[in-house]
N, C-alpha and C. Protein backbone atom coordinates (compact mmCIF):
# COMPACT_ATOMS: atom_id res chain seq x y z
N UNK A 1 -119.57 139.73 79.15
CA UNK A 1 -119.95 140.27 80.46
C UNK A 1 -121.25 139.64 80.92
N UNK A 2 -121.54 139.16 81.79
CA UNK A 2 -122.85 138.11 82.35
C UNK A 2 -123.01 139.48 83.84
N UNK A 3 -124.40 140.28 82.82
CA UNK A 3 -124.82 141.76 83.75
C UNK A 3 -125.32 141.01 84.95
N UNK A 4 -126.01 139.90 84.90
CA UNK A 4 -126.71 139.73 86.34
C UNK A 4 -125.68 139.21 87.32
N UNK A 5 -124.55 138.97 87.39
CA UNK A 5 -123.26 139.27 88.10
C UNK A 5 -122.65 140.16 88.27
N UNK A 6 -122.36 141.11 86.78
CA UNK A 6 -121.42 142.08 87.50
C UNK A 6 -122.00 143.14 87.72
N UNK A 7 -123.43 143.80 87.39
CA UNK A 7 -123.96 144.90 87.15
C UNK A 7 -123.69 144.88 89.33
N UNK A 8 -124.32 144.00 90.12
CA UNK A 8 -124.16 144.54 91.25
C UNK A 8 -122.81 145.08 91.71
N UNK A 9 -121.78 144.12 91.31
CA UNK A 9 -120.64 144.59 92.07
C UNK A 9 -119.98 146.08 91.34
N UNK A 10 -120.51 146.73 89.84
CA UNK A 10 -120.20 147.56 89.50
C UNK A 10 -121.15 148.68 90.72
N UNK A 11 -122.07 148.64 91.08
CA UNK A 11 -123.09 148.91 91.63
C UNK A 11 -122.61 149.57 92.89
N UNK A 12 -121.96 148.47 93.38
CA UNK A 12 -121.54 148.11 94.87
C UNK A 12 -120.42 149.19 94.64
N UNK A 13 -119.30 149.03 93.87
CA UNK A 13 -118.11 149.82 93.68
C UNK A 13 -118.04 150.99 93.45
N UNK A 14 -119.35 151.57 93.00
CA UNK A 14 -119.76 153.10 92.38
C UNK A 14 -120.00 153.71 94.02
N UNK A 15 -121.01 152.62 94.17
CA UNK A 15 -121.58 153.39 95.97
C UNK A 15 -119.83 153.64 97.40
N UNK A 16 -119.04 152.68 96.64
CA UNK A 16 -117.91 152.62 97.80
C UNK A 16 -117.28 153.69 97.68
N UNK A 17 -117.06 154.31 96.38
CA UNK A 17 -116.00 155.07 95.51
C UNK A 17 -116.78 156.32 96.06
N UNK A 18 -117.91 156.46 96.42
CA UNK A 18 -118.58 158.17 96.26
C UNK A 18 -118.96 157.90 97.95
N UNK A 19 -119.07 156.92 98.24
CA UNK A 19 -119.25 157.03 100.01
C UNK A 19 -117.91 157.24 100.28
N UNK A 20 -117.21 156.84 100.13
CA UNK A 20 -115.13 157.74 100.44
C UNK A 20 -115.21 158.97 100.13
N UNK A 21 -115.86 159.64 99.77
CA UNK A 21 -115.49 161.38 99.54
C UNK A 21 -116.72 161.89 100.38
N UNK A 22 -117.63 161.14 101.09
CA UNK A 22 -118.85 161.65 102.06
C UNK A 22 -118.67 161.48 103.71
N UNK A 23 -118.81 162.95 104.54
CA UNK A 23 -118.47 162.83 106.10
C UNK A 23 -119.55 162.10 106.52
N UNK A 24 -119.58 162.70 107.98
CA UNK A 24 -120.83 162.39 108.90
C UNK A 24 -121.68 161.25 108.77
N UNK A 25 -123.18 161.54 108.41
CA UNK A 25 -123.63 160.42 108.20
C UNK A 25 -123.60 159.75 107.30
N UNK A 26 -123.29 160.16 106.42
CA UNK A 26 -123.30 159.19 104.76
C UNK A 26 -121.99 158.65 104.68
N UNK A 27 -121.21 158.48 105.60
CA UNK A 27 -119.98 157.74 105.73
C UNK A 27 -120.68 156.24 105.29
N UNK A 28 -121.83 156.18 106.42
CA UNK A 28 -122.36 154.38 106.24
C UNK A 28 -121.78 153.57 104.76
N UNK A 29 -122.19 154.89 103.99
CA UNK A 29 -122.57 154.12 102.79
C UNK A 29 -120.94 153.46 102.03
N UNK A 30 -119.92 154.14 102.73
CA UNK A 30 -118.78 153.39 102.09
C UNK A 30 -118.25 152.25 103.20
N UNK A 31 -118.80 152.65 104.29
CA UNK A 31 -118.64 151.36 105.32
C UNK A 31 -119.07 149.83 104.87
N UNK A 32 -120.49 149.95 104.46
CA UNK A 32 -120.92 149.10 103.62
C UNK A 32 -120.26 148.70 102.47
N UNK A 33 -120.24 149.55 101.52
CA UNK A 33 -120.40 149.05 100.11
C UNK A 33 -118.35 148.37 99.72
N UNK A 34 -118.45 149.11 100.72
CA UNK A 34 -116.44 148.61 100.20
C UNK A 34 -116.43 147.57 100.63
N UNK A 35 -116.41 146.45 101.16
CA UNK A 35 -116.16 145.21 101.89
C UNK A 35 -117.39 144.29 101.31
N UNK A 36 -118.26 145.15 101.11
CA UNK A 36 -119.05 143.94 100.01
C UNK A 36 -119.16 143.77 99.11
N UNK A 37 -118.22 145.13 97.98
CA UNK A 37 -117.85 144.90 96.52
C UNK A 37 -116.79 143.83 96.61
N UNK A 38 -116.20 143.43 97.50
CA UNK A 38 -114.96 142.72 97.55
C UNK A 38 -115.51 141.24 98.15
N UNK A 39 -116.62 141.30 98.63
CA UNK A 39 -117.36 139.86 98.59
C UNK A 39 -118.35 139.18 97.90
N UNK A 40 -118.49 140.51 96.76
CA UNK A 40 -119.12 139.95 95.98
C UNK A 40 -118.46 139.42 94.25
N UNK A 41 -117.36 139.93 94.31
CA UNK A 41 -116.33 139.86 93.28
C UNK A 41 -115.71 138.46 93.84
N UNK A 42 -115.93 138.05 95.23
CA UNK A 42 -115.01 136.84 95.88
C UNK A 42 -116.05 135.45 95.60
N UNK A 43 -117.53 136.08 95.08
CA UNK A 43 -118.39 134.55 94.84
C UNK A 43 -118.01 134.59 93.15
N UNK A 44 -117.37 135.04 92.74
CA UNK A 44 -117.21 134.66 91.21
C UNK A 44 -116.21 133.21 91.44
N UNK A 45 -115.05 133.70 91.99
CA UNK A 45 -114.16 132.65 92.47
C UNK A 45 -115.14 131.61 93.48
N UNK A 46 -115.84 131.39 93.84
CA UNK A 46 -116.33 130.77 95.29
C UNK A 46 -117.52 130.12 93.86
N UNK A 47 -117.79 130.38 92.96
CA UNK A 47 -118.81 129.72 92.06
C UNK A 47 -118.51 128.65 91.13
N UNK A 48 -116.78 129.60 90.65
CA UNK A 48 -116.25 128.82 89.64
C UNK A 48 -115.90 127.21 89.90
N UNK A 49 -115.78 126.71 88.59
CA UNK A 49 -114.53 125.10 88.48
C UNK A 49 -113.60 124.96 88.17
N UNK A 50 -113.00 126.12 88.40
CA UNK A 50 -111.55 125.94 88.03
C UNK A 50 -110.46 125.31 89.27
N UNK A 51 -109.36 125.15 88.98
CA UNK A 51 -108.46 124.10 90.00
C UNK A 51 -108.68 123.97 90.78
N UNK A 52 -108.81 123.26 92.16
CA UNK A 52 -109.47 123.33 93.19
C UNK A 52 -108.32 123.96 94.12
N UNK A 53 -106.79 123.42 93.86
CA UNK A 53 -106.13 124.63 94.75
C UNK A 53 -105.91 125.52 94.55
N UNK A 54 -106.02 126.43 93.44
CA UNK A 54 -105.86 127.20 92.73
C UNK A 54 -107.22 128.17 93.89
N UNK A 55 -108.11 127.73 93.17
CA UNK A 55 -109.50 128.15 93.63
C UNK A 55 -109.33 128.75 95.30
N UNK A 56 -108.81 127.73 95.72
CA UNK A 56 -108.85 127.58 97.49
C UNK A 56 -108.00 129.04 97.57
N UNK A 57 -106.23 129.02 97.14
CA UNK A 57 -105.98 130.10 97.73
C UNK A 57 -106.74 131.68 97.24
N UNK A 58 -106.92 131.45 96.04
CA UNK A 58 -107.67 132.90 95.66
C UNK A 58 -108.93 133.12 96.69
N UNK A 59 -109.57 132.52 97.08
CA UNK A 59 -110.37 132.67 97.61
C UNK A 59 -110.30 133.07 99.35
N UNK A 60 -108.90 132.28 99.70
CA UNK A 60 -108.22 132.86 101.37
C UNK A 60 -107.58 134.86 100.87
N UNK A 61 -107.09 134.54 99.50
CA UNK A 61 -106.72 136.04 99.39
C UNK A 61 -107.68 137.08 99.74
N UNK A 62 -108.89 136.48 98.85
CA UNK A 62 -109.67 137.37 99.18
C UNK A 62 -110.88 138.04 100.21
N UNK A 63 -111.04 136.91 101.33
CA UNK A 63 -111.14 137.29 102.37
C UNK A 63 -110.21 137.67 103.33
N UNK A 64 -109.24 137.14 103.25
CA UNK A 64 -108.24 138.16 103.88
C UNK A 64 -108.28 140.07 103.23
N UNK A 65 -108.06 140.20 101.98
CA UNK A 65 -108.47 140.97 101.40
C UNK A 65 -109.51 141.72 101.86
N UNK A 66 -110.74 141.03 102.10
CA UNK A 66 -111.98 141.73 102.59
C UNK A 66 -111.72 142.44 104.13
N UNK A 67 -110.71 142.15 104.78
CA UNK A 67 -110.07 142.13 106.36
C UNK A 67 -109.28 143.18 106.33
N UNK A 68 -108.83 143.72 105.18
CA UNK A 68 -107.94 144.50 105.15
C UNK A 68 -108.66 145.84 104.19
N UNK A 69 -109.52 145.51 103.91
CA UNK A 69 -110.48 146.64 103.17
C UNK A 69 -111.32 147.23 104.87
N UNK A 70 -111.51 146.18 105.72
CA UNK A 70 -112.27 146.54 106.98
C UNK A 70 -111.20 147.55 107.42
N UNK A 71 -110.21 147.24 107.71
CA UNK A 71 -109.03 147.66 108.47
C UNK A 71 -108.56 149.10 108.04
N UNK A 72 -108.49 149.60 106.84
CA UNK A 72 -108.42 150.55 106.07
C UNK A 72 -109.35 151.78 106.13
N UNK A 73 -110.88 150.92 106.07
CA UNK A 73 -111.71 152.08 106.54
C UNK A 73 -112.11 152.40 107.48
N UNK A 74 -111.52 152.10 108.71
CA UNK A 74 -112.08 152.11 109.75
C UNK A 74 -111.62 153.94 110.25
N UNK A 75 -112.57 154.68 110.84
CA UNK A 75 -112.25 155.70 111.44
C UNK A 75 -111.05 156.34 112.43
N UNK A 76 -110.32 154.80 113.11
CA UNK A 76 -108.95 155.15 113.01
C UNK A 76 -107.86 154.86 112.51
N UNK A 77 -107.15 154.70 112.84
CA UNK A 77 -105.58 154.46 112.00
C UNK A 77 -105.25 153.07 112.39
N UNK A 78 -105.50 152.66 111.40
CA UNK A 78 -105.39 150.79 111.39
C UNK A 78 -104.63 150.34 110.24
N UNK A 79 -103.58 151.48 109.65
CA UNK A 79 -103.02 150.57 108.31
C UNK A 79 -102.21 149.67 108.59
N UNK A 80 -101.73 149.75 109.91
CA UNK A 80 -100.76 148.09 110.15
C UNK A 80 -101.60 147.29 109.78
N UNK A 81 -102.76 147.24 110.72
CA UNK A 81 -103.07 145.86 110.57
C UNK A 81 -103.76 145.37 109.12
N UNK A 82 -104.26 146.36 108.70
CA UNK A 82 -104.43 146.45 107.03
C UNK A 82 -103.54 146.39 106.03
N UNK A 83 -102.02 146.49 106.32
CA UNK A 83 -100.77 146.21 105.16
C UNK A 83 -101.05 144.89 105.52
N UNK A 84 -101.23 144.39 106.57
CA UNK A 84 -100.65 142.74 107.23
C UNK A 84 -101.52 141.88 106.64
N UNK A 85 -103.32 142.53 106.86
CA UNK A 85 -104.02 142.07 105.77
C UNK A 85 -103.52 141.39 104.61
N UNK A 86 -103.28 142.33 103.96
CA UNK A 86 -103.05 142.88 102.54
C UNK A 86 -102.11 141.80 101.39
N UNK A 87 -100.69 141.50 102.90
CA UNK A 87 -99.43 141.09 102.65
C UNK A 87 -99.93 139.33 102.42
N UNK A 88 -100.84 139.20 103.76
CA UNK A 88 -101.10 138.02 103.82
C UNK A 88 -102.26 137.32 102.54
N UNK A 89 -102.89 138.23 102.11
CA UNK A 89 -103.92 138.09 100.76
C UNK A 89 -102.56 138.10 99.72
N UNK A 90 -101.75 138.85 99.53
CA UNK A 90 -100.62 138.35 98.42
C UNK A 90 -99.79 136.95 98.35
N UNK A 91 -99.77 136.94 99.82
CA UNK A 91 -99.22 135.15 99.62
C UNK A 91 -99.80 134.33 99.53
N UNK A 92 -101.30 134.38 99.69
CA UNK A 92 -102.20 133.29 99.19
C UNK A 92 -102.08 133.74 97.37
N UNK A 93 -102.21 134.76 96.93
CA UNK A 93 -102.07 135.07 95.80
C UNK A 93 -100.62 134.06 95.27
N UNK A 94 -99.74 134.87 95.48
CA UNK A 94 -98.45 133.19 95.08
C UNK A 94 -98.33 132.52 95.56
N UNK A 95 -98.98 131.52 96.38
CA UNK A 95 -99.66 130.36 96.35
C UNK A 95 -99.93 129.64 94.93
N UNK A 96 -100.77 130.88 94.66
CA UNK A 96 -102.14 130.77 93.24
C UNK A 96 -101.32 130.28 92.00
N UNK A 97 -100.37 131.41 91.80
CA UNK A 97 -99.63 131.32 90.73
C UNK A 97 -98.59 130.84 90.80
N UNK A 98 -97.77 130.46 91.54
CA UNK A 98 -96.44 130.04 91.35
C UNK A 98 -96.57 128.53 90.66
N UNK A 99 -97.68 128.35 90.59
CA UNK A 99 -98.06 126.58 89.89
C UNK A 99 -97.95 126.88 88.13
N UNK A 100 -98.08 128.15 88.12
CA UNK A 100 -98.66 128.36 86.22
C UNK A 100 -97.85 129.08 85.90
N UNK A 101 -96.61 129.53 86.78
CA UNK A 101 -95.73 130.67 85.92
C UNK A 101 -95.12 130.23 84.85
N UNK A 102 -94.50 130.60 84.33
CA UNK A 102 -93.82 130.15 83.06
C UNK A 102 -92.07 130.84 83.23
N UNK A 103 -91.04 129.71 83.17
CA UNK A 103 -89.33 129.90 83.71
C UNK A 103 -89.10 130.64 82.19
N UNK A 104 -88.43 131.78 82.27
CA UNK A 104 -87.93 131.89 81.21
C UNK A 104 -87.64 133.08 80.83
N UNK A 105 -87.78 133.66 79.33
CA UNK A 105 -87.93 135.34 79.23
C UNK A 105 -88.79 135.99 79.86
N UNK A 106 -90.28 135.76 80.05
CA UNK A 106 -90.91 135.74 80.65
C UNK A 106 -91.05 136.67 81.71
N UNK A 107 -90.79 135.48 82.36
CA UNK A 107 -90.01 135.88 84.03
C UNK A 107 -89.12 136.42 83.98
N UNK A 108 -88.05 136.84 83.19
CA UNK A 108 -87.05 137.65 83.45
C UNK A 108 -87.67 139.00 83.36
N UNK A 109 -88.51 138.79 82.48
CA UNK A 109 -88.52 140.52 81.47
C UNK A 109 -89.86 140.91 82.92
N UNK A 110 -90.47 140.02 83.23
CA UNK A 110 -91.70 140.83 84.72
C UNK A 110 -90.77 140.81 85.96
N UNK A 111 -89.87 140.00 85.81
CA UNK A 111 -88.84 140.90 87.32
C UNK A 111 -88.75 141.84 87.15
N UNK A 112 -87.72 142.32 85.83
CA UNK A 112 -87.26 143.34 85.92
C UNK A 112 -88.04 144.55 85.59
N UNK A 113 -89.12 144.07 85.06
CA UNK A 113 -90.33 145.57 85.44
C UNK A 113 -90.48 146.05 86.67
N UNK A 114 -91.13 144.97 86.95
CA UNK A 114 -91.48 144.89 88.52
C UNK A 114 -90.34 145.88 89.46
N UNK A 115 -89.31 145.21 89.87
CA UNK A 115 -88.24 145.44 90.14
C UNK A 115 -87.65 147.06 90.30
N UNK A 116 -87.52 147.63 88.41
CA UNK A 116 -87.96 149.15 88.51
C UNK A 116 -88.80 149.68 89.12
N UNK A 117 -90.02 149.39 89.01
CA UNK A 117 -90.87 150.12 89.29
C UNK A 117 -91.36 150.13 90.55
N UNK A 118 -91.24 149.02 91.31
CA UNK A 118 -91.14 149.26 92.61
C UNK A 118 -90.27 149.68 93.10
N UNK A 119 -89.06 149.65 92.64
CA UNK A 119 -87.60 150.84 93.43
C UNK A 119 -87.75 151.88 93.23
N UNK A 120 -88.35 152.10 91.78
CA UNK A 120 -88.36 153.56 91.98
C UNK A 120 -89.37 154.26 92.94
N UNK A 121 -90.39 153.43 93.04
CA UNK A 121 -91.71 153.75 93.92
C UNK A 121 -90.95 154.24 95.23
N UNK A 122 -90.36 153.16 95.81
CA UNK A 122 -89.70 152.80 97.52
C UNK A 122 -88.40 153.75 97.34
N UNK A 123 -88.03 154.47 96.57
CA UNK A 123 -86.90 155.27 96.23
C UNK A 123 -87.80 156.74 97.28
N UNK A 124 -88.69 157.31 96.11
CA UNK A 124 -89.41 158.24 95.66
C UNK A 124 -90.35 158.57 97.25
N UNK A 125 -90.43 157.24 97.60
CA UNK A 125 -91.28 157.03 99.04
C UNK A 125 -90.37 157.19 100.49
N UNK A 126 -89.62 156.28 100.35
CA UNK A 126 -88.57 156.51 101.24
C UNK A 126 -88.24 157.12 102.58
N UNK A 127 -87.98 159.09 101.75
CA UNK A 127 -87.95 159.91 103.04
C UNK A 127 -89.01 160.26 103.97
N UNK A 128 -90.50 160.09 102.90
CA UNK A 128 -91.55 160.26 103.47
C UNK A 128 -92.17 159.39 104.43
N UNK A 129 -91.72 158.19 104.25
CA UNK A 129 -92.37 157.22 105.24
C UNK A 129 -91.75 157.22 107.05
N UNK A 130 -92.81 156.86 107.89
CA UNK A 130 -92.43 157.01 109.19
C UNK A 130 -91.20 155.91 109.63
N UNK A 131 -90.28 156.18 110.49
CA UNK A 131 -89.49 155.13 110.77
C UNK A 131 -89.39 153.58 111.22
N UNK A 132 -90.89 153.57 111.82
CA UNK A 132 -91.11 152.45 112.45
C UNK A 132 -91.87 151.67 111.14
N UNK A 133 -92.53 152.52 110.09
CA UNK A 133 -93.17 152.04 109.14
C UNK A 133 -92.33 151.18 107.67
N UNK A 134 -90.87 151.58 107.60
CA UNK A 134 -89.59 151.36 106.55
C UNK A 134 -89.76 149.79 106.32
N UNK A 135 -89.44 148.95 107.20
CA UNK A 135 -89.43 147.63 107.20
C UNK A 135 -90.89 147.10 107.01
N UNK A 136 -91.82 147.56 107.93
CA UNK A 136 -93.13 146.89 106.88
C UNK A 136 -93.56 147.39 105.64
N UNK A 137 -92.94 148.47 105.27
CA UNK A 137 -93.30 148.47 103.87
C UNK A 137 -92.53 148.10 102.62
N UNK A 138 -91.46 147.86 103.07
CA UNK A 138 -90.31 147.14 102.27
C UNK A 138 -90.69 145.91 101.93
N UNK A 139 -91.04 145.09 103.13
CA UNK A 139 -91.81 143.26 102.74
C UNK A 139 -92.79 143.68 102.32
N UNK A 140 -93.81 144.18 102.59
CA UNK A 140 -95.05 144.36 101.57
C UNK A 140 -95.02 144.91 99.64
N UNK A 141 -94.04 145.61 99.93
CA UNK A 141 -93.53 146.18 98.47
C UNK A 141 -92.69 144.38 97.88
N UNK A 142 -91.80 144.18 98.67
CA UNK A 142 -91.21 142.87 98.29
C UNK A 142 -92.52 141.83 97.91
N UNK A 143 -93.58 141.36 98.69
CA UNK A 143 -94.24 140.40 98.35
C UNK A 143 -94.88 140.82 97.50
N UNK A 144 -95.61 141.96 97.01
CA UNK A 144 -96.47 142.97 96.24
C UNK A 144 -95.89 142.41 94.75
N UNK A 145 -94.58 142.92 94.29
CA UNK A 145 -93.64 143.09 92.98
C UNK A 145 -93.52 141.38 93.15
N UNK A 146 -93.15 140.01 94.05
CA UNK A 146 -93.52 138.85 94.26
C UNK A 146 -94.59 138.34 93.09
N UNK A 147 -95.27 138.60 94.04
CA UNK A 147 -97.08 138.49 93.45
C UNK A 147 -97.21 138.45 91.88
N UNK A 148 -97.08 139.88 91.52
CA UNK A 148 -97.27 140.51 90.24
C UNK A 148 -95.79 139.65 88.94
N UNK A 149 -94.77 139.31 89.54
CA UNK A 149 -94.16 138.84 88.87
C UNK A 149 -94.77 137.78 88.32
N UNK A 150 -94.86 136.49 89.40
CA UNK A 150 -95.57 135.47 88.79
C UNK A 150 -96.49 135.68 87.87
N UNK A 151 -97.60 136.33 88.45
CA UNK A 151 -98.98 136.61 87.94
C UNK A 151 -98.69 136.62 86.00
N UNK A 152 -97.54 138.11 85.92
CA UNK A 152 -96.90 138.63 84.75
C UNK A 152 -96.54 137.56 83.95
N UNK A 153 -95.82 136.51 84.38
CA UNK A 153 -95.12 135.54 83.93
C UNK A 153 -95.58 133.81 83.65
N UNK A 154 -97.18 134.23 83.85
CA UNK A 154 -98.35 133.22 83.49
C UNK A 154 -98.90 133.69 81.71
N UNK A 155 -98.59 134.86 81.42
CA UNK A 155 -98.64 135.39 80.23
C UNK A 155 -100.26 135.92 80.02
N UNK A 156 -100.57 136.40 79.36
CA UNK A 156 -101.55 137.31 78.99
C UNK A 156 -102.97 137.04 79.32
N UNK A 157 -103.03 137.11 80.50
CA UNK A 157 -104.35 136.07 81.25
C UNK A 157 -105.36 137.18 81.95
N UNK A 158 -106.04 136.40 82.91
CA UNK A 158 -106.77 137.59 83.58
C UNK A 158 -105.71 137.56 85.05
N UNK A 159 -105.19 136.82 85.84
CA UNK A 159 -104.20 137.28 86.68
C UNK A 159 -103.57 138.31 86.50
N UNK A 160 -102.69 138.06 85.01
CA UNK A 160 -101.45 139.34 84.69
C UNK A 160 -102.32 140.21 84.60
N UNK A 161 -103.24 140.88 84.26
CA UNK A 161 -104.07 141.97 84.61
C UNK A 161 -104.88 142.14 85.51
N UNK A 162 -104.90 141.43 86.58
CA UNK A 162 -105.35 141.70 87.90
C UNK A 162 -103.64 142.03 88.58
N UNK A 163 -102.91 141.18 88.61
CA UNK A 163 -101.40 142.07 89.28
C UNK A 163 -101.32 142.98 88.52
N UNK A 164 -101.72 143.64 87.75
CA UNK A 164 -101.05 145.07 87.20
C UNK A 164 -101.81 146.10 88.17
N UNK A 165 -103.14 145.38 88.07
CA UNK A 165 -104.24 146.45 88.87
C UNK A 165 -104.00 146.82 90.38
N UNK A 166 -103.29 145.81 90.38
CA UNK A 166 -102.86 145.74 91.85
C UNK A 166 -101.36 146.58 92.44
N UNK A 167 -101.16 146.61 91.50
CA UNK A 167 -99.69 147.33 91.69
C UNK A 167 -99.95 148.63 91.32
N UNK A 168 -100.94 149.41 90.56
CA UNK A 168 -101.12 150.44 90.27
C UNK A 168 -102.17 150.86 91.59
N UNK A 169 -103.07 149.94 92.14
CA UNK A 169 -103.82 150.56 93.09
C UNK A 169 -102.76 150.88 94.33
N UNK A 170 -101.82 149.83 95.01
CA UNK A 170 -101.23 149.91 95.58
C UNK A 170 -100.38 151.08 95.80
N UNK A 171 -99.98 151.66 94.63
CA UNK A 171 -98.41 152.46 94.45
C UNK A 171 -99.43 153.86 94.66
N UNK A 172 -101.05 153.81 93.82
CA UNK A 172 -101.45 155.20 94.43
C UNK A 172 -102.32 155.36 95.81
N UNK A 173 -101.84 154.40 96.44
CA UNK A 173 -102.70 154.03 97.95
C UNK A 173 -101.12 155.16 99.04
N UNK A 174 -100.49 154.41 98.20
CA UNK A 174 -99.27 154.95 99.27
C UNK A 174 -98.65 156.23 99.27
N UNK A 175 -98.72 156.62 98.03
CA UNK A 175 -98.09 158.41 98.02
C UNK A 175 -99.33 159.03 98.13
N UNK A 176 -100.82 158.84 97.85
CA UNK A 176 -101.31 159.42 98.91
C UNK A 176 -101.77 159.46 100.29
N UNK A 177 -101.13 158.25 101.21
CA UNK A 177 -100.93 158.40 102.34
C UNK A 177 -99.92 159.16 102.82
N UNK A 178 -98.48 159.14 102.20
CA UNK A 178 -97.55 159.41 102.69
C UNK A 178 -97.19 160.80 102.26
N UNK A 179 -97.96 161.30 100.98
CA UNK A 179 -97.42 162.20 100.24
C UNK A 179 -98.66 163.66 100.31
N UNK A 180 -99.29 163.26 101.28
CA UNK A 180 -100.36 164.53 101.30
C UNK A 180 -101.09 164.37 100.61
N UNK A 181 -102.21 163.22 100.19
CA UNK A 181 -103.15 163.52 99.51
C UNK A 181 -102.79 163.57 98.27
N UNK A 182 -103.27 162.57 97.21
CA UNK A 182 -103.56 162.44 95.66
C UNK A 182 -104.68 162.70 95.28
N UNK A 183 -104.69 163.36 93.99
CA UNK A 183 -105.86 164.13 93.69
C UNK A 183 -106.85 163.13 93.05
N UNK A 184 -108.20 163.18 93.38
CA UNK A 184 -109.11 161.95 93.43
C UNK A 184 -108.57 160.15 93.56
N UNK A 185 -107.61 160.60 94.42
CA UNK A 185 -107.06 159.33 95.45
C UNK A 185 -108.17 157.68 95.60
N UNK A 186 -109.44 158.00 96.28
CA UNK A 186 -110.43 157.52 96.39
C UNK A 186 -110.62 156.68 94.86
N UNK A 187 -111.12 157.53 94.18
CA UNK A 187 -111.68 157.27 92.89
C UNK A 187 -110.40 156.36 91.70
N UNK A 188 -109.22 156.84 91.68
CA UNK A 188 -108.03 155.62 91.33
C UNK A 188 -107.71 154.12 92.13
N UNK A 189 -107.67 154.80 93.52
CA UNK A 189 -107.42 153.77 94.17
C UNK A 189 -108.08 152.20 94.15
N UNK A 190 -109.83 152.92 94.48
CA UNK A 190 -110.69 151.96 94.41
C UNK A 190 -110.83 151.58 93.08
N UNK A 191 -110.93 152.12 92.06
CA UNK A 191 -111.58 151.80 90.55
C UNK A 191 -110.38 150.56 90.71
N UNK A 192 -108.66 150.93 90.60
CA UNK A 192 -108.05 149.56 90.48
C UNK A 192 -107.93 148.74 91.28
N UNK A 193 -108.10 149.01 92.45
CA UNK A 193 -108.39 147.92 93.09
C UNK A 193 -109.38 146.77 92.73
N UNK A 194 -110.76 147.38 92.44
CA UNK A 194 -111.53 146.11 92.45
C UNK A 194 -111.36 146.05 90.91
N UNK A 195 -110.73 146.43 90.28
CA UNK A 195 -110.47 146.02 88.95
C UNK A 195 -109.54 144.53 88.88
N UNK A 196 -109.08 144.92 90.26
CA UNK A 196 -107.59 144.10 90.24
C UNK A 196 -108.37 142.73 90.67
N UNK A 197 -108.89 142.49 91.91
CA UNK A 197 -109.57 141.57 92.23
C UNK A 197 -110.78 140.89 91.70
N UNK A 198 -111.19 141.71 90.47
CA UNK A 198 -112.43 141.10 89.40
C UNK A 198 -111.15 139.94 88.55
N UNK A 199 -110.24 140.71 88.08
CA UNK A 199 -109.62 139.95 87.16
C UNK A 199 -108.99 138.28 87.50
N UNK A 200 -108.61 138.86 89.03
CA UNK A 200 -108.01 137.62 89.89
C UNK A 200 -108.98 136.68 90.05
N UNK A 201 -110.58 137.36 90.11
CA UNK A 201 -111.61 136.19 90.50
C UNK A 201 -112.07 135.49 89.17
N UNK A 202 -111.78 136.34 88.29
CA UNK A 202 -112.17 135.77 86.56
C UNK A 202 -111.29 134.78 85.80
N UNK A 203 -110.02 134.75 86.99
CA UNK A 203 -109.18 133.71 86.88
C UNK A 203 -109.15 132.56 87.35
N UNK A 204 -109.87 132.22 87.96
CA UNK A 204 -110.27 131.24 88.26
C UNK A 204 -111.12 130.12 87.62
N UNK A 205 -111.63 130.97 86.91
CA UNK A 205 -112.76 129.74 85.66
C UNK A 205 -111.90 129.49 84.90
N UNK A 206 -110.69 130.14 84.13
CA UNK A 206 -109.70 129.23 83.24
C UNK A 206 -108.76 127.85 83.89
């Protein structure tokens, strides 16, 4: 762990995570700190030498990423344009990986995780979601389980554990939108999230 890097963005992520559960005026403080834990986790990648295209798309993910963390917190209802974000930071993501996956068991055995576990998710989700909302969340779930396949199927790296993080932040982003509120929602959501995007940026120096 190299503290004079990560101690801020742990820093940054503590202040985002406890400014999401604060009204009125102390809202600021997650206005701030969420969009710059996610730019500061994005100069790990933006420092490294690792591949240079490799490098390039992780790095469009994650300002796009940062666009869709804006979009999310904003005081009104902006998750379109924040899934679209989101969708578009995943295809720079397989971009990333589709160069290092590995054809084989592999890949069979992270489809078909994937696969479950997002059907059962989009099963489970389904009745709850709004009508006009079905189809964008179907391609986003599609590119999402995408993503994480490859990632999975690069083998035991820091990617495959940044797509896990990502699929677990994701899946509890959405039943507690759709599902009334998950209990410390905030505090799961964010912890994997930027868990997910540390790992993706730590992938980049290999």
């Amino acid at each position: 762990m190299n503290l004079r890097r990560d101690v801020p963005i742990v820093v940054a992520a503590i202040a985002a995570i406890v400014g999401a559960s604060l009204d009125g005026d102390g809202r600021w403080l997650h206005y701030i700190a969420k969009p710059l834990t996610t730019l500061l986790i994005a100069a790990i990648a933006w420092r490294a030498s690792g591949n240079p295209g490799y490098r390039r798309a992780i790095l469009a993910g994650m300002a796009l990423s940062c666009i869709g963390d804006i979009a999310l917190m904003l005081p009104f209802d902006a998750f379109v344009p924040g899934l679209v974000a989101f969708l578009l930071a995943h295809l720079c993501y397989i971009v990333a990986f589709r160069a290092g996956f590995k054809a084989g068991r592999a890949l069979i055995l992270s489809a078909a995780l994937l696969a479950i576990f997002a059907g059962s998710n989009l099963v489970g989700l389904w009745p709850l979601l709004p009508g006009e909302l079905r189809i964008p969340v179907v391609a986003y779930v599609f590119v999402l389980a995408l993503m994480a396949t490859l990632a999975l199927a690069r083998g035991p790296r820091f990617a495959a554990v940044g797509a896990a993080f990502f699929v677990i932040s994701d899946c509890a982003l959405a039943w507690d939108r759709f599902d009334g509120g998950l209990p410390a929602a905030s505090l799961i959501v964010l912890s994997t999230y930027y868990a997910a995007q540390y790992c993706i940026a730590r992938s980049v120096a290999r």
